[in-house]
Structures are given as structure tokens and as C-alpha cells.
N, C-alpha and C. Protein backbone atom coordinates (compact mmCIF):
# COMPACT_ATOMS: atom_id res chain seq x y z
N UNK A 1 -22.46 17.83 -1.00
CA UNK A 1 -23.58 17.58 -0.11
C UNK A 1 -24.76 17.02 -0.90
N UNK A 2 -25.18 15.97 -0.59
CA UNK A 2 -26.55 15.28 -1.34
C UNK A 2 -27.31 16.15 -0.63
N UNK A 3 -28.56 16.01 -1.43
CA UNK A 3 -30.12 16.68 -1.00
C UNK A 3 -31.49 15.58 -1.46
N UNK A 4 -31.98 15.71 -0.31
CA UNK A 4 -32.72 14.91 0.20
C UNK A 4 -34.09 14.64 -1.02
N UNK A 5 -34.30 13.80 -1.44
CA UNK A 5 -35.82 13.78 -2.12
C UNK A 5 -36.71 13.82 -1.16
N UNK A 6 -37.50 15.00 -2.25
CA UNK A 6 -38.88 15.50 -1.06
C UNK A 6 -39.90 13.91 -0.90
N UNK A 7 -40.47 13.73 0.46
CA UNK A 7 -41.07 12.28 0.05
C UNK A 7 -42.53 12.69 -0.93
N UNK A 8 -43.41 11.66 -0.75
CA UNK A 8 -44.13 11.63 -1.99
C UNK A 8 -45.55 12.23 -1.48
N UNK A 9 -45.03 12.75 -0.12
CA UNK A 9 -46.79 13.55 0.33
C UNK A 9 -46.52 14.40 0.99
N UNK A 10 -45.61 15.06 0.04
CA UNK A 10 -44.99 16.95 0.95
C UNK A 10 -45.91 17.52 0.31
N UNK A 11 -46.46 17.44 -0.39
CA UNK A 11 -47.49 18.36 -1.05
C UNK A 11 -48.86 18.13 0.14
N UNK A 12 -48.93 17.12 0.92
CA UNK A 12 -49.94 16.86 2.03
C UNK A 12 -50.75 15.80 1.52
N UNK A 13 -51.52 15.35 2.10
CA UNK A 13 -52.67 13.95 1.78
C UNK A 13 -54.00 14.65 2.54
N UNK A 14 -55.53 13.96 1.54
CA UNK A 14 -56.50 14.27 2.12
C UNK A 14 -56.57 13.28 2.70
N UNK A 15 -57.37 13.19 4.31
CA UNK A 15 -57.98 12.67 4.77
C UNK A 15 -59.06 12.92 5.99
N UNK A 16 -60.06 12.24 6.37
CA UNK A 16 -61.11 12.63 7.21
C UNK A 16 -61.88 11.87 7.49
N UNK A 17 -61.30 11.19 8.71
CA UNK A 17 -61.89 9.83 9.13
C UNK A 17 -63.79 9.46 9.05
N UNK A 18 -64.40 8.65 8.21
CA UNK A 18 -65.47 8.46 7.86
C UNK A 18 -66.13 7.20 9.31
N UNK A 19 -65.57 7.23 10.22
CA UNK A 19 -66.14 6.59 11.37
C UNK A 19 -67.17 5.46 10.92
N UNK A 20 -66.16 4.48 9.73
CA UNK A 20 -66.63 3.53 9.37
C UNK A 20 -66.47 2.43 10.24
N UNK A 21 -64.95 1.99 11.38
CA UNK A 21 -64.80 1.33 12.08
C UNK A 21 -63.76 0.26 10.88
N UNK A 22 -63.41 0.03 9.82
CA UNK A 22 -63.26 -0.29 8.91
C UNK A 22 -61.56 -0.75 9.63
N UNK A 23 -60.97 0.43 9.96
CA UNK A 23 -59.44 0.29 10.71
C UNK A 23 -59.25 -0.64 11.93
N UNK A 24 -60.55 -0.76 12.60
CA UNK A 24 -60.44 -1.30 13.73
C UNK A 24 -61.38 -2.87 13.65
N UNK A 25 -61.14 -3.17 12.22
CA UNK A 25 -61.93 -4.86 12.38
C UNK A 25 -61.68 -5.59 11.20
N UNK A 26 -61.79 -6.81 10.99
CA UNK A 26 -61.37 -7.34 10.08
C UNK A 26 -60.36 -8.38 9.74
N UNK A 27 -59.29 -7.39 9.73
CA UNK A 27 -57.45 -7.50 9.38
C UNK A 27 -56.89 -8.11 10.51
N UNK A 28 -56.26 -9.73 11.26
CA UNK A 28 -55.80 -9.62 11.80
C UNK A 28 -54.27 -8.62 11.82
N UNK A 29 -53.82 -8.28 13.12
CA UNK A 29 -52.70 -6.92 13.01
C UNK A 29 -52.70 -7.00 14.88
N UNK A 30 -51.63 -6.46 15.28
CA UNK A 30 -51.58 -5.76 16.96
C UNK A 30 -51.79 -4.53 16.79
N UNK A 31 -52.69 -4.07 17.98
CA UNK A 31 -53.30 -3.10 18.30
C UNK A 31 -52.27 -2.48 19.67
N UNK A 32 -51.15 -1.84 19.67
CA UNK A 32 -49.87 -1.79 20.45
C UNK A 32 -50.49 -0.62 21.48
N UNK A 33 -50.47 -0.50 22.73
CA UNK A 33 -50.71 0.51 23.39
C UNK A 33 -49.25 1.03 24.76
N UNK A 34 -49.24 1.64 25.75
CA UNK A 34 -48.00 1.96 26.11
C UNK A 34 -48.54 1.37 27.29
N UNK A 35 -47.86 1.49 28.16
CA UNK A 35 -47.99 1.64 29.77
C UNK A 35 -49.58 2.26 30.03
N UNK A 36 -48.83 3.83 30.30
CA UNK A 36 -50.03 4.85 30.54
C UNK A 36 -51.36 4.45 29.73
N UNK A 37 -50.94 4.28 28.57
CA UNK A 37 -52.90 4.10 28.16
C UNK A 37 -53.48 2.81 28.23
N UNK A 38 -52.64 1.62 29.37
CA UNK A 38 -53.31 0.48 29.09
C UNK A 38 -54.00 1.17 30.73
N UNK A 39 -53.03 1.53 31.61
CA UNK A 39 -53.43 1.98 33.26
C UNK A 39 -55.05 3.40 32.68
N UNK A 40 -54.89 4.06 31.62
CA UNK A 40 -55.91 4.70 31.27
C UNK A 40 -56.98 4.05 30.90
N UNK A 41 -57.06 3.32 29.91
CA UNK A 41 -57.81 2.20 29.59
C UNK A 41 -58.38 1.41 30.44
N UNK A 42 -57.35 0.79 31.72
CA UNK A 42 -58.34 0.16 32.83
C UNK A 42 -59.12 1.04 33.84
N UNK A 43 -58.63 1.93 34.03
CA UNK A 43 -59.18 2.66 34.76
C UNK A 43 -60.66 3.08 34.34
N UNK A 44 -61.11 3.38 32.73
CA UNK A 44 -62.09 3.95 32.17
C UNK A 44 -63.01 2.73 32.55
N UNK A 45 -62.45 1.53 32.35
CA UNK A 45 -63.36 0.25 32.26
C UNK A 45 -63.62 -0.26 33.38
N UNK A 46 -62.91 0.82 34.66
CA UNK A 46 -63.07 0.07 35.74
C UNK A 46 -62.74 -1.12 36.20
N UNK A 47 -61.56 -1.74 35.90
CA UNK A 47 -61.04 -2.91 36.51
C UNK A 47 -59.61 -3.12 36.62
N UNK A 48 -59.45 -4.02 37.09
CA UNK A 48 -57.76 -4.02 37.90
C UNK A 48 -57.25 -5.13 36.91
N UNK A 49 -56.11 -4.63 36.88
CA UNK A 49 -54.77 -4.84 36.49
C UNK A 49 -54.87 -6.36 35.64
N UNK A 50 -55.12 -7.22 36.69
CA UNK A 50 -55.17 -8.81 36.50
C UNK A 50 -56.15 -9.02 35.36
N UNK A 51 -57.69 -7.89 35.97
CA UNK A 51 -59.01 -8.96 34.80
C UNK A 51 -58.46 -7.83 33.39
N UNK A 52 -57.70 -6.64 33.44
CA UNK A 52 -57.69 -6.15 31.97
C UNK A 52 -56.60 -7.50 31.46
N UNK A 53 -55.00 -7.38 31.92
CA UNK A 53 -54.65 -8.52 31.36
C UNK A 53 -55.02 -9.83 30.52
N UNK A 54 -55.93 -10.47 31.70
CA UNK A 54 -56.96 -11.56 31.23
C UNK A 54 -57.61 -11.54 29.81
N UNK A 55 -58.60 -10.45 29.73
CA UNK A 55 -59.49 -10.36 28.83
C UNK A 55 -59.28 -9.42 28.13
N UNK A 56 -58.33 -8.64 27.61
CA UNK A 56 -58.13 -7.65 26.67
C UNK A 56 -56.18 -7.87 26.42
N UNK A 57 -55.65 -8.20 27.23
CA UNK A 57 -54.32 -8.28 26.44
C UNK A 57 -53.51 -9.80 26.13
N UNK A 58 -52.84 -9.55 24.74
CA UNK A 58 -52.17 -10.12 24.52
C UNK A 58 -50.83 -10.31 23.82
N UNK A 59 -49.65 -11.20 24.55
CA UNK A 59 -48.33 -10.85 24.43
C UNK A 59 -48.21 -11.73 22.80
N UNK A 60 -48.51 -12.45 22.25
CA UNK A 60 -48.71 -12.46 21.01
C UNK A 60 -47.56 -11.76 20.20
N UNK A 61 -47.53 -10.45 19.92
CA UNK A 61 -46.62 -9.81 18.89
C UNK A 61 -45.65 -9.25 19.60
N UNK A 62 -45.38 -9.73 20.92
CA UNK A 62 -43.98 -9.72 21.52
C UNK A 62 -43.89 -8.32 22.50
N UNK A 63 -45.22 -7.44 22.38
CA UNK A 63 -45.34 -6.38 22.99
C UNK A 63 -46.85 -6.04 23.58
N UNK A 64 -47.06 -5.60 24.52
CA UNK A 64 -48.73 -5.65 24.84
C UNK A 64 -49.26 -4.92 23.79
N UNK A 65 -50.33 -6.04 23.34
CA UNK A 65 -51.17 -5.07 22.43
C UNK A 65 -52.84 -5.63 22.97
N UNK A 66 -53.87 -5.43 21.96
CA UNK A 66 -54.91 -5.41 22.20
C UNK A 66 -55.76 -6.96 22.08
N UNK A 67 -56.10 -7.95 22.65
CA UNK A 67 -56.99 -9.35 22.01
C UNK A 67 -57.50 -8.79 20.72
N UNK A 68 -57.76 -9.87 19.84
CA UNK A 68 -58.44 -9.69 18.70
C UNK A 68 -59.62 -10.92 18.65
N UNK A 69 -60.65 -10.36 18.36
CA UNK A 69 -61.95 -11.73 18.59
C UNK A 69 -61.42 -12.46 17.28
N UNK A 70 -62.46 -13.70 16.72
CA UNK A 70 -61.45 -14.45 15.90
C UNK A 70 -62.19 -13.97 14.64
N UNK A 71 -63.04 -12.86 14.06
CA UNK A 71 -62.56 -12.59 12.81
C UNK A 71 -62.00 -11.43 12.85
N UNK A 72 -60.95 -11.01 14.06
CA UNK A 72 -60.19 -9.82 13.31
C UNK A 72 -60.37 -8.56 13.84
N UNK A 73 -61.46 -8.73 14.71
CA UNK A 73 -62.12 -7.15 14.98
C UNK A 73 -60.93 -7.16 16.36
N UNK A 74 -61.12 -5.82 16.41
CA UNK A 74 -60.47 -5.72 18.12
C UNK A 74 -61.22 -5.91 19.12
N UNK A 75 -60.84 -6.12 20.15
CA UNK A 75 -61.63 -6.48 21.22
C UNK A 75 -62.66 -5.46 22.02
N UNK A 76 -62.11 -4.21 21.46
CA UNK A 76 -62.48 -2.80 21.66
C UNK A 76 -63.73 -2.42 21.03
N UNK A 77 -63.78 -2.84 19.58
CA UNK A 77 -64.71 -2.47 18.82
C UNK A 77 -66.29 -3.08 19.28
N UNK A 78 -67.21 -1.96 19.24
CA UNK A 78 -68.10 -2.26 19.04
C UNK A 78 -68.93 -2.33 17.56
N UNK A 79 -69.71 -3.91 17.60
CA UNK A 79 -70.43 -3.43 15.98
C UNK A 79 -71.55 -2.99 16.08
N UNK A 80 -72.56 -3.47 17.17
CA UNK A 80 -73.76 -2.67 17.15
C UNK A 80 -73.39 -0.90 17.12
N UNK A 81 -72.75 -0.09 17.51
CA UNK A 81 -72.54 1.10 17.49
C UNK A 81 -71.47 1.27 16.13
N UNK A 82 -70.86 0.51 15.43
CA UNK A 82 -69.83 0.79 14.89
C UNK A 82 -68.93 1.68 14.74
N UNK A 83 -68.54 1.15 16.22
CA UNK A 83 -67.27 2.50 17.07
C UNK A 83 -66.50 1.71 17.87
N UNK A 84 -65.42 2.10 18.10
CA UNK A 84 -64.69 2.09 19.34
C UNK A 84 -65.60 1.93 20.81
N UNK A 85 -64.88 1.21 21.43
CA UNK A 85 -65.95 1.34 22.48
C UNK A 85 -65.23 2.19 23.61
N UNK A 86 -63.88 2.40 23.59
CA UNK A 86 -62.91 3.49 23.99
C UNK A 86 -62.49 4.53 23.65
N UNK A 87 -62.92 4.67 22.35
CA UNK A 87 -62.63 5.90 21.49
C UNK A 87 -62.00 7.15 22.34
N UNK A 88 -62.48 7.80 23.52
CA UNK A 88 -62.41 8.81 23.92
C UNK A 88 -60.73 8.89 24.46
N UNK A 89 -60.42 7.21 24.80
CA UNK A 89 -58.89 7.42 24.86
C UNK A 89 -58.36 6.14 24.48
N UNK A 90 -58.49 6.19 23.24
CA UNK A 90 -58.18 5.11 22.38
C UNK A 90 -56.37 5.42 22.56
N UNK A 91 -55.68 4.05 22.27
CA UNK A 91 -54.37 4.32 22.28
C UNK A 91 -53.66 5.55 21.34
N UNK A 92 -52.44 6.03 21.11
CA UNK A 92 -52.11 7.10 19.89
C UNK A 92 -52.08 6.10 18.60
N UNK A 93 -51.93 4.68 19.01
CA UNK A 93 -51.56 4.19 17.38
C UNK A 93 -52.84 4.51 16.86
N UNK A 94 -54.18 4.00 17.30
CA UNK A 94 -55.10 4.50 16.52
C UNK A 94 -55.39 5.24 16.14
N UNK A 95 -55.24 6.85 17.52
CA UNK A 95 -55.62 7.84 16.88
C UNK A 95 -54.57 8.51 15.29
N UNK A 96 -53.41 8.03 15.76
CA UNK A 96 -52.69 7.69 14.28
C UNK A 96 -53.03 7.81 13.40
N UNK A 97 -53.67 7.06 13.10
CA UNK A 97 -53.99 6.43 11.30
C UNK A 97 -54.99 7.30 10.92
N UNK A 98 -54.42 7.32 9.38
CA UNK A 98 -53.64 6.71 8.69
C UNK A 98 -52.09 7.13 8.56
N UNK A 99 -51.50 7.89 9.69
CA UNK A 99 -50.35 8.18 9.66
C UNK A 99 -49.58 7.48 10.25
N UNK A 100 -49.43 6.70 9.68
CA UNK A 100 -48.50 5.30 10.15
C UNK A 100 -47.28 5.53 8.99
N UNK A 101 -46.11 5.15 9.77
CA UNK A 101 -44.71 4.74 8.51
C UNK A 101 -44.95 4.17 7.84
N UNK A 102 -45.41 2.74 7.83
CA UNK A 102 -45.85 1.85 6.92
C UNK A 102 -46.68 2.15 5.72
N UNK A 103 -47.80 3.02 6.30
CA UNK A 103 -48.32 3.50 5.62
C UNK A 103 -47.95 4.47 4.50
N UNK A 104 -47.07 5.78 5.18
CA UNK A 104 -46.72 7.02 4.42
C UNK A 104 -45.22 6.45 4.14
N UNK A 105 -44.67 5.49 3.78
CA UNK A 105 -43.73 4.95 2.87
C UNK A 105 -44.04 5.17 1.70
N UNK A 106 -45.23 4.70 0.94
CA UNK A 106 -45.15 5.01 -0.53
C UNK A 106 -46.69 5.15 -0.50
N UNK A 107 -46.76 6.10 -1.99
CA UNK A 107 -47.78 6.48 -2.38
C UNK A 107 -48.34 4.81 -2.88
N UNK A 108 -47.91 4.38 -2.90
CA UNK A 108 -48.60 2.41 -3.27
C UNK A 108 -49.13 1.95 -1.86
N UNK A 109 -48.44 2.27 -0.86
CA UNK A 109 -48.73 1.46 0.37
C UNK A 109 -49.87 2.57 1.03
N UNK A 110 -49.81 3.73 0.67
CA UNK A 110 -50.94 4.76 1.07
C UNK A 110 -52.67 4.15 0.33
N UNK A 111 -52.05 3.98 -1.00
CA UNK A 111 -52.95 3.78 -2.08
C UNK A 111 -53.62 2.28 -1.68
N UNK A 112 -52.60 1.06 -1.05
CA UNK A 112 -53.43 -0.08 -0.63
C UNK A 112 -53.96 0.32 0.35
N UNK A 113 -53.91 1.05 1.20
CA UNK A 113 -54.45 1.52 2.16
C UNK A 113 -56.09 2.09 2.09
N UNK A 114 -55.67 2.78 1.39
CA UNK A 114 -56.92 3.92 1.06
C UNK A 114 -58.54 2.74 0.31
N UNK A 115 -57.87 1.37 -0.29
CA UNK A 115 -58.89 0.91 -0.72
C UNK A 115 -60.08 -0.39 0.35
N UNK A 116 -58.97 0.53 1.93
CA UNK A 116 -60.00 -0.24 3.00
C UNK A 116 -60.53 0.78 3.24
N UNK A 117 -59.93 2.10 3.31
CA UNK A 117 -60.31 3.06 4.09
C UNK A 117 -60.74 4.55 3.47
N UNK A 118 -62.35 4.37 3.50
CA UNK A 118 -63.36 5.86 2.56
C UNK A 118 -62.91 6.91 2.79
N UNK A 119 -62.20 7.16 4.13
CA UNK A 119 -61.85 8.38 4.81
C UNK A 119 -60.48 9.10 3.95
N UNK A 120 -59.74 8.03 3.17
CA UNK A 120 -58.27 8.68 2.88
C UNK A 120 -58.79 9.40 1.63
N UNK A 121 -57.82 9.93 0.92
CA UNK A 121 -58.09 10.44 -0.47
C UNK A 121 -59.12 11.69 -0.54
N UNK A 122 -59.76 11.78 0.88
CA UNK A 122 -61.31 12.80 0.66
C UNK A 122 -60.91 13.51 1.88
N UNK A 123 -61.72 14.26 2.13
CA UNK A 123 -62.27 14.95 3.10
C UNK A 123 -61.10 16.26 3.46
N UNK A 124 -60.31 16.25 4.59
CA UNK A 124 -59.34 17.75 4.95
C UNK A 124 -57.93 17.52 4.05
N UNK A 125 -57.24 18.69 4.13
CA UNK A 125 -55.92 18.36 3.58
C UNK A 125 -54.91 18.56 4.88
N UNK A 126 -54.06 17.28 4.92
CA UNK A 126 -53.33 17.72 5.97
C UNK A 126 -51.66 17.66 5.75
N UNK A 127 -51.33 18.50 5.64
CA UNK A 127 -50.18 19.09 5.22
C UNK A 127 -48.97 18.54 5.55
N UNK A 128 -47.75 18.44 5.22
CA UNK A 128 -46.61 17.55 5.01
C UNK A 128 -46.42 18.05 6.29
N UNK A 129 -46.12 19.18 7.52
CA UNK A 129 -46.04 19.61 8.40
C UNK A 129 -46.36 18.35 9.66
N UNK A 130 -47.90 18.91 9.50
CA UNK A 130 -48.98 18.18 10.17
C UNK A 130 -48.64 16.26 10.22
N UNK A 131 -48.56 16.33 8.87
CA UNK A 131 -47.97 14.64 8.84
C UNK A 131 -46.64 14.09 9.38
N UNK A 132 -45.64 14.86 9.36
CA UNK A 132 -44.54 14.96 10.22
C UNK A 132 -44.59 14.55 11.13
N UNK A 133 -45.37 15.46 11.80
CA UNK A 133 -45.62 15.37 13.38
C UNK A 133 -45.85 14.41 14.28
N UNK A 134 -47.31 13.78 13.30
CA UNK A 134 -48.43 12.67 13.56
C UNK A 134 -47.02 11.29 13.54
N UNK A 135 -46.06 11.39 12.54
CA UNK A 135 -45.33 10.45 12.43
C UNK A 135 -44.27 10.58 13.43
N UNK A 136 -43.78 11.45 13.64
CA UNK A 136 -43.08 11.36 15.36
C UNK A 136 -43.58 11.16 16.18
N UNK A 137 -44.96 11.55 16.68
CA UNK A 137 -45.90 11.52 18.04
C UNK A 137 -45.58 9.47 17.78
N UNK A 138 -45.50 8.54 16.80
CA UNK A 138 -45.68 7.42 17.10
C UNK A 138 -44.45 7.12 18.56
N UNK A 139 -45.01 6.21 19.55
CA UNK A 139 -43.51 5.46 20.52
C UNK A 139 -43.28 4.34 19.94
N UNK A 140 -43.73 3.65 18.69
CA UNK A 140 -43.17 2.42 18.35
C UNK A 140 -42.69 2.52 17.45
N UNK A 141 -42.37 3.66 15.96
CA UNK A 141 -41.40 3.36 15.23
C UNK A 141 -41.90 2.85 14.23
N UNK A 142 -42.50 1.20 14.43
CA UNK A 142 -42.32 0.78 13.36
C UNK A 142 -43.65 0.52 12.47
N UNK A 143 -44.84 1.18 13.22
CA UNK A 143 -45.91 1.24 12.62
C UNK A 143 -46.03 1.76 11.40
């Protein structure tokens, strides 16, 4: 019977989001949301079906995700506030991160990570458990 190598952040990773906005602008990337939180999402913004389509989605990366203005930011983001402008029910990919696969593949791809984002490396410890979890709660897999 083989046995499994422990991955490289069973010991847990700090992090504690520094509500820099840093994740949500910049980088072009899709911003992937489901069904339910795009019908949540319109609903918060108050509009139907057709004008969210219109002005916030695009089929682009082959799956509905979020417009991106053209340097990168999401369409979501606000900069005068430098926040979310949905935050309260932002999709799960966002609330995600930095627990993304992509991400918690290697301590290198954590580590390029961490040099966009002040929040990784500092703040809570969240435990190989906890990170588990965050990485199943994803519905797309391949984030």
C-alpha cells in the first residue's frame, strides 16, 4: 500500500484578508459565478435578467463569469471605496481566495501569489482542516 505525501500546507497557511482589493483588479482572469449567485447578484442590484447579462456578464472563458473593465479590474470593484461593490454576496470563488487549487498546488504558486497579496503569509492560521474544506466548497474544480 503506498502512502500519501502530506501536501506542503498540512501544517496550515497564515492568512487574513487585508481588504486591499488587490484580488479583485488588475490581472486580467474570469471571475466564475453559478446560477444562484448570478439570480442573487441581480436581485441585490435590482435588475432583470437581460440588463445583468448585458452589462456584467461575459461568455468569454466559456462559462458565465464576471465583465472585466479594460485594465483588469472587475466590473464589481469599486476604487473610490476600494471594495467590492457586492461583497456581501460576492460569488464563493472570491470568497475563496486564497484557497484556490491553483493556488494551494505548491508552496511556489502560493508564494507567487502571496507577492500580490499583503493578506497571505500574515495575519490567522488556518489549518490544513479548514483549507480542505475551503478547497471542496469550490463548484468549479479547476480554480
Amino acid at each position: 500500500m503506498r502512502t500519501r505525501e502530506p501536501v506542503w500546507w498540512s501544517e496550515g497557511v497564515y492568512f487574513s484578508c487585508a481588504s486591499c482589493g488587490r484580488c479583485c483588479r488588475g490581472e486580467p482572469g474570469a471571475i466564475f459565478f453559478t446560477f444562484e449567485e448570478g439570480e442573487r447578484i441581480r436581485e441585490f442590484l435590482g435588475i432583470d435578467e437581460a440588463e445583468f447579462r448585458r452589462d456584467y456578464v461575459t461568455p468569454e472563458w466559456g462559462k458565465p463569469s464576471f465583465v472585466e473593465r479594460q485594465n483588469g479590474d472587475c466590473v464589481f470593484y469599486d476604487a473610490n471605496e476600494t471594495k467590492c461593490s457586492i461583497y456581501p454576496i460576492r460569488p464563493i470563488q472570491c470568497a475563496l481566495f486564497p484557497f484556490w487549487a491553483s493556488v494551494m498546488e505548491s508552496r511556489k504558486e502560493w508564494d507567487k501569489e502571496a507577492r500580490r497579496c499583503p493578506g497571505m503569509n500574515g495575519g490567522r492560521l488556518h489549518t490544513a482542516e479548514e483549507i480542505g474544506n475551503a478547497l471542496a466548497k469550490n463548484p468549479f474544480g479547476f480554480l
